[in-house]
N, C-alpha and C. Protein backbone atom coordinates (compact mmCIF):
# COMPACT_ATOMS: atom_id res chain seq x y z
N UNK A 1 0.86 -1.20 0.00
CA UNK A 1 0.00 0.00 0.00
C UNK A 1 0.88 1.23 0.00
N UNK A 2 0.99 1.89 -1.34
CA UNK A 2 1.27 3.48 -1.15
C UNK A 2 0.61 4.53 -0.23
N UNK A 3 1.44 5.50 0.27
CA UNK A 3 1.65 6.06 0.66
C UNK A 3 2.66 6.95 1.38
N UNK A 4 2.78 8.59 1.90
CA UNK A 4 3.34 9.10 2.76
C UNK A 4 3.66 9.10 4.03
N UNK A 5 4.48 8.75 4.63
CA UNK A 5 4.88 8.04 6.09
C UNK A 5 4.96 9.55 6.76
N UNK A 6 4.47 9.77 7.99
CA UNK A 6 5.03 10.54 8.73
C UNK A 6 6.05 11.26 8.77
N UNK A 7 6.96 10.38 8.76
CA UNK A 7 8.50 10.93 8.58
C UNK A 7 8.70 12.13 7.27
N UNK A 8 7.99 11.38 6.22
CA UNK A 8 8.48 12.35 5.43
C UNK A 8 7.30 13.06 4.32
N UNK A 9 6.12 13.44 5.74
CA UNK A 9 5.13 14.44 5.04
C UNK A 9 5.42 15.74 5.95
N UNK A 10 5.41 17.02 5.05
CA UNK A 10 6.12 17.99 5.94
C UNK A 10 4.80 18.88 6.41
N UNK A 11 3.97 18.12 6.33
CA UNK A 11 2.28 18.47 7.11
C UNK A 11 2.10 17.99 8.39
N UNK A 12 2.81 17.13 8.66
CA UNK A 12 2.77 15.83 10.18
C UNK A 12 3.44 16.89 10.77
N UNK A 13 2.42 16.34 11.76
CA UNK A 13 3.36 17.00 13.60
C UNK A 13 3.06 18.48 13.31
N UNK A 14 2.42 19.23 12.67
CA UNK A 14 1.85 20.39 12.41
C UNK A 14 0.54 20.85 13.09
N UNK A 15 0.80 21.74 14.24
CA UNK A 15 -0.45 21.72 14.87
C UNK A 15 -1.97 22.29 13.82
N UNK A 16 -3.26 22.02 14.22
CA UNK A 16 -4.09 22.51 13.25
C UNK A 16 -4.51 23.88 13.26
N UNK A 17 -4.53 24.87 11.59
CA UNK A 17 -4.49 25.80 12.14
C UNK A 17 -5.89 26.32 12.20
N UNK A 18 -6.06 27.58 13.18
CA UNK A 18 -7.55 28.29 13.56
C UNK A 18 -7.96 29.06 11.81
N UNK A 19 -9.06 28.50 11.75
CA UNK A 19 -9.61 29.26 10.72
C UNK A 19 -10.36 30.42 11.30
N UNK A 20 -10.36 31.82 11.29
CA UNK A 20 -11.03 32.46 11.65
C UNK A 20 -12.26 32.86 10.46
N UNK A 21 -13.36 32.84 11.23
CA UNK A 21 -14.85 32.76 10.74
C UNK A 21 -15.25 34.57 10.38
N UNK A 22 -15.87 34.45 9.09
CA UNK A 22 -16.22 35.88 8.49
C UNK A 22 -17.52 36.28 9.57
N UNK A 23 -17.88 35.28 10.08
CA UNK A 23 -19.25 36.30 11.01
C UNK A 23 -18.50 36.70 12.22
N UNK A 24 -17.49 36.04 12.60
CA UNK A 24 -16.66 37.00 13.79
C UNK A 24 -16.28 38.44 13.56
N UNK A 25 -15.70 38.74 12.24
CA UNK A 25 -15.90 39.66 11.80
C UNK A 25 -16.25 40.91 10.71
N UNK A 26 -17.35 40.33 10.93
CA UNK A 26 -18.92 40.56 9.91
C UNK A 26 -19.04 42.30 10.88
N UNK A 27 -19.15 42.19 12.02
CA UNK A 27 -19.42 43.61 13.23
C UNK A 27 -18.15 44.35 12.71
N UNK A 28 -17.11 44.29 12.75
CA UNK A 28 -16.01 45.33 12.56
C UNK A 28 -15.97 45.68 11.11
N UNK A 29 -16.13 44.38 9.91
CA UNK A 29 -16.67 44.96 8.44
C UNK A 29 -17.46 46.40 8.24
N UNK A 30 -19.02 46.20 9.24
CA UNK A 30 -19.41 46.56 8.74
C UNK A 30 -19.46 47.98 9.69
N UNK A 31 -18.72 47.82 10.79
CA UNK A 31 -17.97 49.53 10.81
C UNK A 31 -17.24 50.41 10.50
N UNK A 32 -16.22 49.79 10.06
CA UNK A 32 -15.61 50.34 9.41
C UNK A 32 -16.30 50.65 7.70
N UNK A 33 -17.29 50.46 7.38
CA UNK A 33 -17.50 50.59 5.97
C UNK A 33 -18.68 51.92 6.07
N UNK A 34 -19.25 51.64 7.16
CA UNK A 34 -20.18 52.69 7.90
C UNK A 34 -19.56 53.99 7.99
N UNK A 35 -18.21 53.90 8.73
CA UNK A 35 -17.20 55.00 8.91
C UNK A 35 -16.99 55.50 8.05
N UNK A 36 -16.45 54.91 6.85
CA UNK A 36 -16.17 55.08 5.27
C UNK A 36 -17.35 56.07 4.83
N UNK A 37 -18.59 55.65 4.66
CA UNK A 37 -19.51 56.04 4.07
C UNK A 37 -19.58 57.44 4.82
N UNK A 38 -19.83 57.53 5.91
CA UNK A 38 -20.31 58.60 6.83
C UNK A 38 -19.02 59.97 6.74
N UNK A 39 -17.66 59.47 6.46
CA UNK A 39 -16.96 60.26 6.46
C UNK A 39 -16.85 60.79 4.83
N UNK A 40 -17.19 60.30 3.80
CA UNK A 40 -16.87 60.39 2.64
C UNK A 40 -18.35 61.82 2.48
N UNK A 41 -19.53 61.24 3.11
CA UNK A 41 -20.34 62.27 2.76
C UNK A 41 -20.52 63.22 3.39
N UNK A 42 -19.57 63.43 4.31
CA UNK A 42 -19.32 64.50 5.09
C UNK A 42 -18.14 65.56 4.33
N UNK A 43 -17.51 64.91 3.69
CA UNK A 43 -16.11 65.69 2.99
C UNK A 43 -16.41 66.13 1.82
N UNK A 44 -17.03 64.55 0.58
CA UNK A 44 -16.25 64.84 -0.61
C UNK A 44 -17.60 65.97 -0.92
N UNK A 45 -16.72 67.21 -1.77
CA UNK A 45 -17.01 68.30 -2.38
C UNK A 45 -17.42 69.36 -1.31
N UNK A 46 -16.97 69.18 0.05
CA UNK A 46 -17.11 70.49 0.78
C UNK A 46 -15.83 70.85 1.69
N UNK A 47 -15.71 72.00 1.55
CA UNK A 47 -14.27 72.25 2.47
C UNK A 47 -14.55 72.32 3.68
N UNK A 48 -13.41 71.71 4.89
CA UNK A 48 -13.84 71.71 6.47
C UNK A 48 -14.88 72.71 6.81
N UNK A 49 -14.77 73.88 6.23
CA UNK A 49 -15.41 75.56 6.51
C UNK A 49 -16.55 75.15 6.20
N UNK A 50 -17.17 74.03 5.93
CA UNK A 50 -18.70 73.67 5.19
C UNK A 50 -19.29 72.48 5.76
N UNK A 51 -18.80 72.14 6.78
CA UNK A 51 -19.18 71.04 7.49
C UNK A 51 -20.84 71.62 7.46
N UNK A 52 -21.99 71.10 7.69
CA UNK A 52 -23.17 71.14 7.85
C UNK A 52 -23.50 71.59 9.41
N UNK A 53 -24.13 72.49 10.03
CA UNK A 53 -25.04 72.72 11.15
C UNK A 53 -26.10 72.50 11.36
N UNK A 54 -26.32 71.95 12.13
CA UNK A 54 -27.90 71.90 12.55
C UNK A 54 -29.11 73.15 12.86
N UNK A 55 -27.52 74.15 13.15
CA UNK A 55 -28.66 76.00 13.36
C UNK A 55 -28.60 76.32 12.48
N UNK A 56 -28.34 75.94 11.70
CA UNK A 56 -28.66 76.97 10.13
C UNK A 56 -30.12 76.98 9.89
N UNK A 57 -30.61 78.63 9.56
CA UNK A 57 -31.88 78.72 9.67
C UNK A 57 -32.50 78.52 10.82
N UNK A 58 -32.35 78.32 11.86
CA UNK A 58 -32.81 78.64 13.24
C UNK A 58 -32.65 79.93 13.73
N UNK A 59 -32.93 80.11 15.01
CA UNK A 59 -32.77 81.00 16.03
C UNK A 59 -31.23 80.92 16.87
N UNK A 60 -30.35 81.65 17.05
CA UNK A 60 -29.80 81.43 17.78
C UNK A 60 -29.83 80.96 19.27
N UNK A 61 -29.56 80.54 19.52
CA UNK A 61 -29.75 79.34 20.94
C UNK A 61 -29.55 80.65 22.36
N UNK A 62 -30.24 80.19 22.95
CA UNK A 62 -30.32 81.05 24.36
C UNK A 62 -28.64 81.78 25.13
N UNK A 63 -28.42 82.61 25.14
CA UNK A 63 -27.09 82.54 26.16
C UNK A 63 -27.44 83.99 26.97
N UNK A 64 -26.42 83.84 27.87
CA UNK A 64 -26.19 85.58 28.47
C UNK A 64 -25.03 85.24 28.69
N UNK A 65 -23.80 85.92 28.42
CA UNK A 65 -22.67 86.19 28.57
C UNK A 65 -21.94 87.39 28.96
N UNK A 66 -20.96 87.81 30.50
CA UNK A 66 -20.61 89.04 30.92
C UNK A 66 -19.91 88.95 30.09
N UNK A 67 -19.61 90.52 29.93
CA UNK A 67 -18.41 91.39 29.32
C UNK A 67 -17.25 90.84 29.75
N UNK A 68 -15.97 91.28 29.28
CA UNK A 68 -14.81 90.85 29.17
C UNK A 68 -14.43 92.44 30.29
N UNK A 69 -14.69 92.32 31.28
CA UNK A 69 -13.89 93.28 32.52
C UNK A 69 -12.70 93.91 32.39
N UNK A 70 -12.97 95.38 32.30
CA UNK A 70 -11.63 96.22 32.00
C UNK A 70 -11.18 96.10 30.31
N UNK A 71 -12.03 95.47 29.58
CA UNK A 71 -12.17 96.17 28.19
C UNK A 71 -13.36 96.98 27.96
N UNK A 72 -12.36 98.22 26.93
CA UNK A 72 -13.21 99.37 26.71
C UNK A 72 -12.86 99.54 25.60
N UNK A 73 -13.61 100.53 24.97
CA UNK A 73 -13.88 101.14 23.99
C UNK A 73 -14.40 102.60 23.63
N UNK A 74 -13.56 103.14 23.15
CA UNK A 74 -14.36 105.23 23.50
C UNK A 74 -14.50 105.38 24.75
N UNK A 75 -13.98 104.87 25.71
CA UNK A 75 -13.79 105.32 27.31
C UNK A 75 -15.08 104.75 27.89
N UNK A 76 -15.87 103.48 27.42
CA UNK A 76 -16.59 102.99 27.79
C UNK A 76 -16.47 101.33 28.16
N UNK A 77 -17.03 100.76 28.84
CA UNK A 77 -16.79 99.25 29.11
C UNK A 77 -17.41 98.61 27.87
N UNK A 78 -16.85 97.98 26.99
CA UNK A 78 -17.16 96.65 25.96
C UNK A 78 -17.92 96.11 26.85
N UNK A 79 -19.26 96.11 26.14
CA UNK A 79 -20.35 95.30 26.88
C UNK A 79 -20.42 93.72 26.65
N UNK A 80 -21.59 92.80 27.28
CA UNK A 80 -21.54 91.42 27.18
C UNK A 80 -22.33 91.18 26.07
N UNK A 81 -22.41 89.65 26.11
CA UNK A 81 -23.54 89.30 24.94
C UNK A 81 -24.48 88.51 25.08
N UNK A 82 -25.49 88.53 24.52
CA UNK A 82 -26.35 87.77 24.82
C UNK A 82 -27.62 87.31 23.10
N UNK A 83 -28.69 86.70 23.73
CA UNK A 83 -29.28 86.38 22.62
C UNK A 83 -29.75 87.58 22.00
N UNK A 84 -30.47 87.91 23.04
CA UNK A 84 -31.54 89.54 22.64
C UNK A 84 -30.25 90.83 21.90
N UNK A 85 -29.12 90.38 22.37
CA UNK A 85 -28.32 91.60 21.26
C UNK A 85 -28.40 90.99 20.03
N UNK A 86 -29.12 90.30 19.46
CA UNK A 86 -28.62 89.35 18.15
C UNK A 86 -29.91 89.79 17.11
N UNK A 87 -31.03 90.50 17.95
CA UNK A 87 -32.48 90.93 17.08
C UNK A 87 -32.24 92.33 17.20
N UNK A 88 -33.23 92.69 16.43
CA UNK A 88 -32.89 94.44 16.20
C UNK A 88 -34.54 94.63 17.09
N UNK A 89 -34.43 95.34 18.02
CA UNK A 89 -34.96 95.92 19.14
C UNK A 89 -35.17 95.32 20.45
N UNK A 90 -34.99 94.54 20.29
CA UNK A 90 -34.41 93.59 21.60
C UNK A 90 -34.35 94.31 22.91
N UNK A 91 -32.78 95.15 22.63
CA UNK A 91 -31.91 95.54 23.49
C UNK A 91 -31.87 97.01 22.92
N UNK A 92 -32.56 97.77 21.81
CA UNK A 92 -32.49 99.25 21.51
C UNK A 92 -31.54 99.44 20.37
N UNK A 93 -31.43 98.22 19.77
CA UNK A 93 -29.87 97.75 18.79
C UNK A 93 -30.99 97.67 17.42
N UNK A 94 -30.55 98.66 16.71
CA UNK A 94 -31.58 98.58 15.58
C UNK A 94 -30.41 97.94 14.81
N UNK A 95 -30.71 96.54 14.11
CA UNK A 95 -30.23 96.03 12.75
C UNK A 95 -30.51 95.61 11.44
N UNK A 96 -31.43 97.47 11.10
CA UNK A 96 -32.28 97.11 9.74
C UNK A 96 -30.71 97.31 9.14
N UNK A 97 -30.60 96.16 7.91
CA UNK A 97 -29.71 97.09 7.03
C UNK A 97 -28.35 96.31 7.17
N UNK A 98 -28.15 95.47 8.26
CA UNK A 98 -26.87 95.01 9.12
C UNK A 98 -27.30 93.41 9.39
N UNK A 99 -25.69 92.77 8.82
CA UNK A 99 -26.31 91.46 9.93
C UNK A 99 -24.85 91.46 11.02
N UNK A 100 -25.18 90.54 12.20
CA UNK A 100 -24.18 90.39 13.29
C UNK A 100 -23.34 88.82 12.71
N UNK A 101 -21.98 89.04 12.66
CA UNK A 101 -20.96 88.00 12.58
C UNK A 101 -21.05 87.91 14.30
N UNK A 102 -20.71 86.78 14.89
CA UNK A 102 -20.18 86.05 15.83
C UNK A 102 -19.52 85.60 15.38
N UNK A 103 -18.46 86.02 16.60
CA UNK A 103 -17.22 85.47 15.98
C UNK A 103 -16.85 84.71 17.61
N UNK A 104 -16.16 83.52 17.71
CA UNK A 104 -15.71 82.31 18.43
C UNK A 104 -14.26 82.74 18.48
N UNK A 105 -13.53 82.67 19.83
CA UNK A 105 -12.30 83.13 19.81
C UNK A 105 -11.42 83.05 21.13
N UNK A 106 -9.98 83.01 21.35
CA UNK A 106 -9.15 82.83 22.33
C UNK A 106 -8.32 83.41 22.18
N UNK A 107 -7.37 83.54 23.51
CA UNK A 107 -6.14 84.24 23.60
C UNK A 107 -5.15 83.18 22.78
N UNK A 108 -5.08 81.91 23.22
CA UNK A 108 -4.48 80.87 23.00
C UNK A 108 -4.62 80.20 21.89
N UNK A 109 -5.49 80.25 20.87
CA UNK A 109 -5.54 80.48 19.84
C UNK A 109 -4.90 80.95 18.64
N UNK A 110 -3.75 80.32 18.37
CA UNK A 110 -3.15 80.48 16.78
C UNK A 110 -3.64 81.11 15.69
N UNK A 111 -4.45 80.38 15.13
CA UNK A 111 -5.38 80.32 14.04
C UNK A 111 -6.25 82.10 14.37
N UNK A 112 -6.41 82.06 15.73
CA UNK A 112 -7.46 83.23 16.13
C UNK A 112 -6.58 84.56 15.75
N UNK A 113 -5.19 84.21 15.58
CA UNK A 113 -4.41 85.82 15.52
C UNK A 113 -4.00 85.71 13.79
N UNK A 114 -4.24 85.10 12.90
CA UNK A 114 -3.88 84.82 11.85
C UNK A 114 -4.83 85.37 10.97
N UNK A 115 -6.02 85.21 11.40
CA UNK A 115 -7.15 86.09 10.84
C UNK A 115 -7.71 87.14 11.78
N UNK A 116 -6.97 88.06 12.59
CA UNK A 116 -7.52 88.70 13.26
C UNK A 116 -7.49 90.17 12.47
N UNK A 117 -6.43 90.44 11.08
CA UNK A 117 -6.52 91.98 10.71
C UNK A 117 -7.89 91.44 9.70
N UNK A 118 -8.04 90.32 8.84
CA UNK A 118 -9.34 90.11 8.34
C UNK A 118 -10.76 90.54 9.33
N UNK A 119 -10.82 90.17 10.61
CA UNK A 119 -11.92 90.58 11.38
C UNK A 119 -11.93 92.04 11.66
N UNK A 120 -11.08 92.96 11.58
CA UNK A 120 -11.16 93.89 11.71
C UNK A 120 -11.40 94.75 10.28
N UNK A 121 -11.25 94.06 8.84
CA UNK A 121 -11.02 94.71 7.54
C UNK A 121 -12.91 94.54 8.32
N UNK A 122 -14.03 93.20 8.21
CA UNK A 122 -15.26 93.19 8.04
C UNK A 122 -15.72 94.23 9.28
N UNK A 123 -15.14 94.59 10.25
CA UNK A 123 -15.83 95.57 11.31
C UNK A 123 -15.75 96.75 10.59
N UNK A 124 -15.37 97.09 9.75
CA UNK A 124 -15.37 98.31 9.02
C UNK A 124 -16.59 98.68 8.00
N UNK A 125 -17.00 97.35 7.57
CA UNK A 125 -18.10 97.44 7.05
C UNK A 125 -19.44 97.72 7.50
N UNK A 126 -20.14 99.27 7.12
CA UNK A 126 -21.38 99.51 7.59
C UNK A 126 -22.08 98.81 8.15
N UNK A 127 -22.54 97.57 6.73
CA UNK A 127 -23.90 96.32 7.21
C UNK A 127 -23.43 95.09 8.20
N UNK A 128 -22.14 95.11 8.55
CA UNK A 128 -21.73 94.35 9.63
C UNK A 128 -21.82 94.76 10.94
N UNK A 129 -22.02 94.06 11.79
CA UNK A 129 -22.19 94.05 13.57
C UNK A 129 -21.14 92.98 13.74
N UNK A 130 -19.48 93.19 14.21
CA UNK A 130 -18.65 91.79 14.80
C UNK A 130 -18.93 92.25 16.32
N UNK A 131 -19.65 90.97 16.71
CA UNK A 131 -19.10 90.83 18.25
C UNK A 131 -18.22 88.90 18.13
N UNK A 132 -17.65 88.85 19.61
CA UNK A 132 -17.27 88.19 19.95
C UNK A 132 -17.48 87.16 20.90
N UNK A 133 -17.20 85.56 21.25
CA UNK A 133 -17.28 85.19 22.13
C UNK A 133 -16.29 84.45 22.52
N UNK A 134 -15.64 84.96 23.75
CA UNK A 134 -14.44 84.61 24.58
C UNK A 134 -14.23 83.38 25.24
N UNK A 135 -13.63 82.20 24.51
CA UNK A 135 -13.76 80.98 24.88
C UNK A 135 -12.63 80.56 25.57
N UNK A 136 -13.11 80.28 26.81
CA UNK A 136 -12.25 79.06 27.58
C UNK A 136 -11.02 80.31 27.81
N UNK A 137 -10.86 81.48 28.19
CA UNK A 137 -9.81 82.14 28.19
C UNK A 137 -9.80 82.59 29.61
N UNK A 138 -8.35 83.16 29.60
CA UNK A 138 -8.32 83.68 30.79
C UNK A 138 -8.59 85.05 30.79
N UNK A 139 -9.68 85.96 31.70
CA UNK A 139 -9.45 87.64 31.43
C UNK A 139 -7.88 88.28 31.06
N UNK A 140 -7.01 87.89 31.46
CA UNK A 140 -5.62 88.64 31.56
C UNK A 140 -5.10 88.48 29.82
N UNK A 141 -5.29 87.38 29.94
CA UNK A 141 -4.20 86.80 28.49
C UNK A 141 -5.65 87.52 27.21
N UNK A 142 -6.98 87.46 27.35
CA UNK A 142 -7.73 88.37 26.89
C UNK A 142 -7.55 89.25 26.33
N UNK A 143 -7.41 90.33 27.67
CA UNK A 143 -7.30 91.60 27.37
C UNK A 143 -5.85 91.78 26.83
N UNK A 144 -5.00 91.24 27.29
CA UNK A 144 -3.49 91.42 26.68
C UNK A 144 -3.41 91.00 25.02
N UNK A 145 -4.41 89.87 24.86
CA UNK A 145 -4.49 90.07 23.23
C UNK A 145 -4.89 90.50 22.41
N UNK A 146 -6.17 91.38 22.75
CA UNK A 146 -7.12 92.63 21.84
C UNK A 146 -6.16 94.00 22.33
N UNK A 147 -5.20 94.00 23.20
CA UNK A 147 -4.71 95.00 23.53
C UNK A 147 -3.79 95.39 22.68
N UNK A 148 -3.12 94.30 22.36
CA UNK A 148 -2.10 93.94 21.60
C UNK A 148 -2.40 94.07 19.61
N UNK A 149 -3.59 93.25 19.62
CA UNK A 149 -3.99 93.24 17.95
C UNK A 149 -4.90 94.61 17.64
N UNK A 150 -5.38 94.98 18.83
CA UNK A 150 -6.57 95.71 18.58
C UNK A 150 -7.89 95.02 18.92
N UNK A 151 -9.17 95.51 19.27
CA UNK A 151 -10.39 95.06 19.13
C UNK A 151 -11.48 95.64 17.99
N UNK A 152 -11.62 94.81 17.53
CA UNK A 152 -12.91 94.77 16.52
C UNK A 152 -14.15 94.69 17.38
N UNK A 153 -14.33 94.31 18.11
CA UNK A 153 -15.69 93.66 18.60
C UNK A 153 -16.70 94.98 19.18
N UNK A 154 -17.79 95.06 19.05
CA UNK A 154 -18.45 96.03 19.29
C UNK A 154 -19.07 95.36 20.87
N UNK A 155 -18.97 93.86 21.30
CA UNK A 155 -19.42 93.37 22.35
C UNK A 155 -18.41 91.84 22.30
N UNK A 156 -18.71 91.95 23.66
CA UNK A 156 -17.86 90.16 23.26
C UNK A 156 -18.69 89.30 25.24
N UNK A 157 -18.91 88.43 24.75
CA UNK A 157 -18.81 88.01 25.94
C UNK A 157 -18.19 86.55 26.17
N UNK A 158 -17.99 86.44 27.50
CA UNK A 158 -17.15 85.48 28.35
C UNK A 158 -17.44 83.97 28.48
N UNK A 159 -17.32 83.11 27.83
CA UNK A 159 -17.83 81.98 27.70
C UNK A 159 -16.66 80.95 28.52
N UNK A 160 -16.77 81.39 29.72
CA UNK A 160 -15.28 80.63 30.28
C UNK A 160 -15.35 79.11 30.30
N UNK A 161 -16.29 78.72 30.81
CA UNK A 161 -16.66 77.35 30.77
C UNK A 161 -17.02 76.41 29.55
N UNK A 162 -17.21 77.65 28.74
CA UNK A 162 -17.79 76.93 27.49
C UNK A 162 -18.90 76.43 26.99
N UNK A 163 -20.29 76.54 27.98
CA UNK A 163 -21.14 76.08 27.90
C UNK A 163 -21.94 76.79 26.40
N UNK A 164 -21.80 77.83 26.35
CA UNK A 164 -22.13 78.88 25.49
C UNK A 164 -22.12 78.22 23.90
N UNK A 165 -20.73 77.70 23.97
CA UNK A 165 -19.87 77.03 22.69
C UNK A 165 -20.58 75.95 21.81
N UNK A 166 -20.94 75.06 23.41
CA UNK A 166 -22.00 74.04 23.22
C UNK A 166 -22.73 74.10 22.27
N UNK A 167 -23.59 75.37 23.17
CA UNK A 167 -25.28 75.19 22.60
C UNK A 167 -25.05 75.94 20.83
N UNK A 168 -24.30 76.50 20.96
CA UNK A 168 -23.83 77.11 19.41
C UNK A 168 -23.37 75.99 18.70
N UNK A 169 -22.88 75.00 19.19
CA UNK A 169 -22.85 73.55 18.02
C UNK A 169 -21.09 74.21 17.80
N UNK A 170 -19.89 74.48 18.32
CA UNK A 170 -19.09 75.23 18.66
C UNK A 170 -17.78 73.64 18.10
N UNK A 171 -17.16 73.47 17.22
CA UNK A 171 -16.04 72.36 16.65
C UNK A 171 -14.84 72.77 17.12
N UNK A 172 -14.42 74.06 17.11
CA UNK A 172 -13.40 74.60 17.97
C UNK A 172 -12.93 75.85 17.72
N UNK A 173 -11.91 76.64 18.18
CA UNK A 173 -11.62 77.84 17.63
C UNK A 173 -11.01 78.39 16.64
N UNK A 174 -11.20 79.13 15.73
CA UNK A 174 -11.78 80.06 15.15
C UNK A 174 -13.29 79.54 14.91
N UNK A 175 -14.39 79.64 14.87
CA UNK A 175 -15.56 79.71 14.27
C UNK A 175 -16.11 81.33 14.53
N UNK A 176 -16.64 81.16 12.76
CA UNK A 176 -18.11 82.59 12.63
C UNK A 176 -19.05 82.45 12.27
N UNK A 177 -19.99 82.94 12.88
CA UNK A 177 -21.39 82.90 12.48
C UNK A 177 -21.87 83.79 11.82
N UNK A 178 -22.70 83.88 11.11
CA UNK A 178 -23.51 84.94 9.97
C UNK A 178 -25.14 85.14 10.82
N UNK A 179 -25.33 85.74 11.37
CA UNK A 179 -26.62 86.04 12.19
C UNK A 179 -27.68 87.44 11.64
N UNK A 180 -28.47 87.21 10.97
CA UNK A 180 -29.85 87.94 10.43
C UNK A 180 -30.46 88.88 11.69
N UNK A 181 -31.02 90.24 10.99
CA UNK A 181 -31.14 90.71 12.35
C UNK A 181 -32.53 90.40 13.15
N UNK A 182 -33.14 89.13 12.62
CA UNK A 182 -34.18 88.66 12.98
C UNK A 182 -32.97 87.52 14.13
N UNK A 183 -32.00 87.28 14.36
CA UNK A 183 -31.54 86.70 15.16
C UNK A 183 -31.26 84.89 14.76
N UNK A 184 -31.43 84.83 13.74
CA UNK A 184 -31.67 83.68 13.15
C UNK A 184 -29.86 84.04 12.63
N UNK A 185 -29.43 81.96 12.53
CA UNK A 185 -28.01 81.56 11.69
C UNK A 185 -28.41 81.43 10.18
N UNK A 186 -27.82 81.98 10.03
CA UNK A 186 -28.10 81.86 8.19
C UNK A 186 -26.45 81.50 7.99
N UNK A 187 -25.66 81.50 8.31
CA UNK A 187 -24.18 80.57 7.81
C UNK A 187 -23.21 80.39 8.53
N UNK A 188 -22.30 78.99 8.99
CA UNK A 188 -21.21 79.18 9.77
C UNK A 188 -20.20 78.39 8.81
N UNK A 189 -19.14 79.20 9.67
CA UNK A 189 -17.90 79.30 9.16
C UNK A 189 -16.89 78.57 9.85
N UNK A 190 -16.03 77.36 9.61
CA UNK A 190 -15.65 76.85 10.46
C UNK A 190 -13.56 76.73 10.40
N UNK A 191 -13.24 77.40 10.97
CA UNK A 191 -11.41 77.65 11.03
C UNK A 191 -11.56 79.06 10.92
N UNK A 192 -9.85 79.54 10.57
CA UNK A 192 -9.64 80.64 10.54
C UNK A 192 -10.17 81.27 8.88
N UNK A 193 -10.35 82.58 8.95
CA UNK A 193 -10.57 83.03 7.54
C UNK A 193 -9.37 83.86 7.27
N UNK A 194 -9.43 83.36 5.79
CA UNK A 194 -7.89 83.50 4.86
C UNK A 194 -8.81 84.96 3.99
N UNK A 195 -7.83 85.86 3.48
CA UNK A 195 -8.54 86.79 2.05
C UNK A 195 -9.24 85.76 1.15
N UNK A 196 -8.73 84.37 0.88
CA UNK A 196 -9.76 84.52 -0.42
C UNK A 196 -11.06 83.52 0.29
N UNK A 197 -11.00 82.77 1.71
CA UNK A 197 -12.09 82.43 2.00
C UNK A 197 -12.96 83.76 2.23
N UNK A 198 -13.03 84.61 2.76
CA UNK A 198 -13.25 85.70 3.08
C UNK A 198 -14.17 86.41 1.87
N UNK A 199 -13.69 86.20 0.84
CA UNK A 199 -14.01 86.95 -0.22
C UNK A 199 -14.73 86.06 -1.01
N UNK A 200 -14.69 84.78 -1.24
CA UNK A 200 -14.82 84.02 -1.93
C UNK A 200 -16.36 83.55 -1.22
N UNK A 201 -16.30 83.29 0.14
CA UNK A 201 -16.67 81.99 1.16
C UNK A 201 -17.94 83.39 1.88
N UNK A 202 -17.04 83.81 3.26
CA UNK A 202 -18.18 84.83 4.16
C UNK A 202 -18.48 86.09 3.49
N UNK A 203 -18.36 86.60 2.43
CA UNK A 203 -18.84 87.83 1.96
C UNK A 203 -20.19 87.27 1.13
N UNK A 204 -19.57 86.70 0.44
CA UNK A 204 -21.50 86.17 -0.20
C UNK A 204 -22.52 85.94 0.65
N UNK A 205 -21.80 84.89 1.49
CA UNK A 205 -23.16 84.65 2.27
C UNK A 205 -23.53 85.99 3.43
N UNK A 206 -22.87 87.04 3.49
CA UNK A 206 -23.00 88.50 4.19
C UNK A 206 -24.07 88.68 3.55
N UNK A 207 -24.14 88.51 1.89
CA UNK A 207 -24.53 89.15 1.07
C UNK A 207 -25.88 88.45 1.01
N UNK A 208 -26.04 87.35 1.09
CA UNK A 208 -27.18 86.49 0.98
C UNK A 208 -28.24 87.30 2.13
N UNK A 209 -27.62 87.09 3.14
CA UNK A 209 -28.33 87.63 4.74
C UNK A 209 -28.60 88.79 4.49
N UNK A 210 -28.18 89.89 4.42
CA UNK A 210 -28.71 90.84 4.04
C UNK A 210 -29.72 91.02 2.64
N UNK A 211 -29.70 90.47 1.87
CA UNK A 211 -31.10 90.29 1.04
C UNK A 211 -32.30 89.74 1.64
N UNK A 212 -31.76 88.85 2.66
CA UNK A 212 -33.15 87.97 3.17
C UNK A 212 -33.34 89.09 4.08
N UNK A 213 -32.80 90.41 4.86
CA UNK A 213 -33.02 91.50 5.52
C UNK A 213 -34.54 91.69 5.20
């Protein structure tokens, strides 16, 4: 009787090996393909600055925020912010004609000093209102950095904790908002703004908001 002897099949004495089974991982397939999908329609054809919000076309979300203490302006205290500064009569703040940028911002913040002579080119503009909101900062390093660049902000308030950031749907710092003077988001902006995002990107949609005026 033919055959291979032990000795000299180089399969013998070979422990057996584990086949691992596709329904073991059938669960990690199909997360990772989930991930895939979810991240692809989040990106392809929009730049980070275009991620989607959920306030767009809403109301801006509730806040009250103090002033930034010992900033002034014309020998007056830079006031706080809140929702009711965001409608035109609210607070005695007429904004026929104007919409309010919010603008998201830190001492510690890179990105925040890179576009900071851009925030000051749009405070120049009539139909604009820039205020600010002061995230996660310290008053000192604050004021030492609008002291330093200058302030644009016609108001800014203090969002130390961050809760503020939250309810604004807030990805991190630099963010701007485009706010109607019905108080409603009509566009956000997400990083720092460059001249040609600026020109290209938040001036149209300035431009949009103020038509829907």
């Amino acid at each position: 009787m033919s055959g291979v002897s032990p000795d000299t099949d180089p399969s013998a004495g070979e422990p057996p090996r584990r086949r691992v089974s596709v329904l073991v991982l059938l669960p990690l397939i199909i997360f990772v393909a989930l991930a895939a999908l979810f991240l692809v329609q989040l990106t392809v054809g929009r730049s980070p600055n275009q991620i989607p919000s959920a306030l767009i076309d809403r109301p801006a979300p509730d806040f009250d925020l103090p002033a930034l203490a010992g900033l002034e302006r014309d020998g007056a205290q830079v006031p706080g912010l809140s929702t009711a500064d965001l409608k035109t009569g609210d607070t005695g703040i007429d904004l026929t004609g104007r919409v309010t940028l919010v603008n998201v911002f830190a001492s510690w913040c890179v990105p925040c000093r890179e576009e900071h002579p851009l925030l000051e080119e749009l405070a120049k503009r009539p139909d604009v209102r820039l205020v600010g909101i002061n995230y996660k900062d310290k008053r000192a390093n604050a004021l030492r950095f609008l002291g330093s660049l200058g302030n644009p902000y016609e108001a800014i308030g203090v969002d130390e904790k961050g809760r503020a950031a939250i309810d604004w749907g807030v990805y991190g710092v630099p963010e701007t908002f485009v706010v109607d003077r019905t108080g409603r988001i009509r566009y956000k902006f997400i990083g720092p703004l460059s001249p040609k995002a600026m020109t290209e990107v938040l001036i149209p949609r300035i431009e949009e908001a103020l038509a829907g005026n």
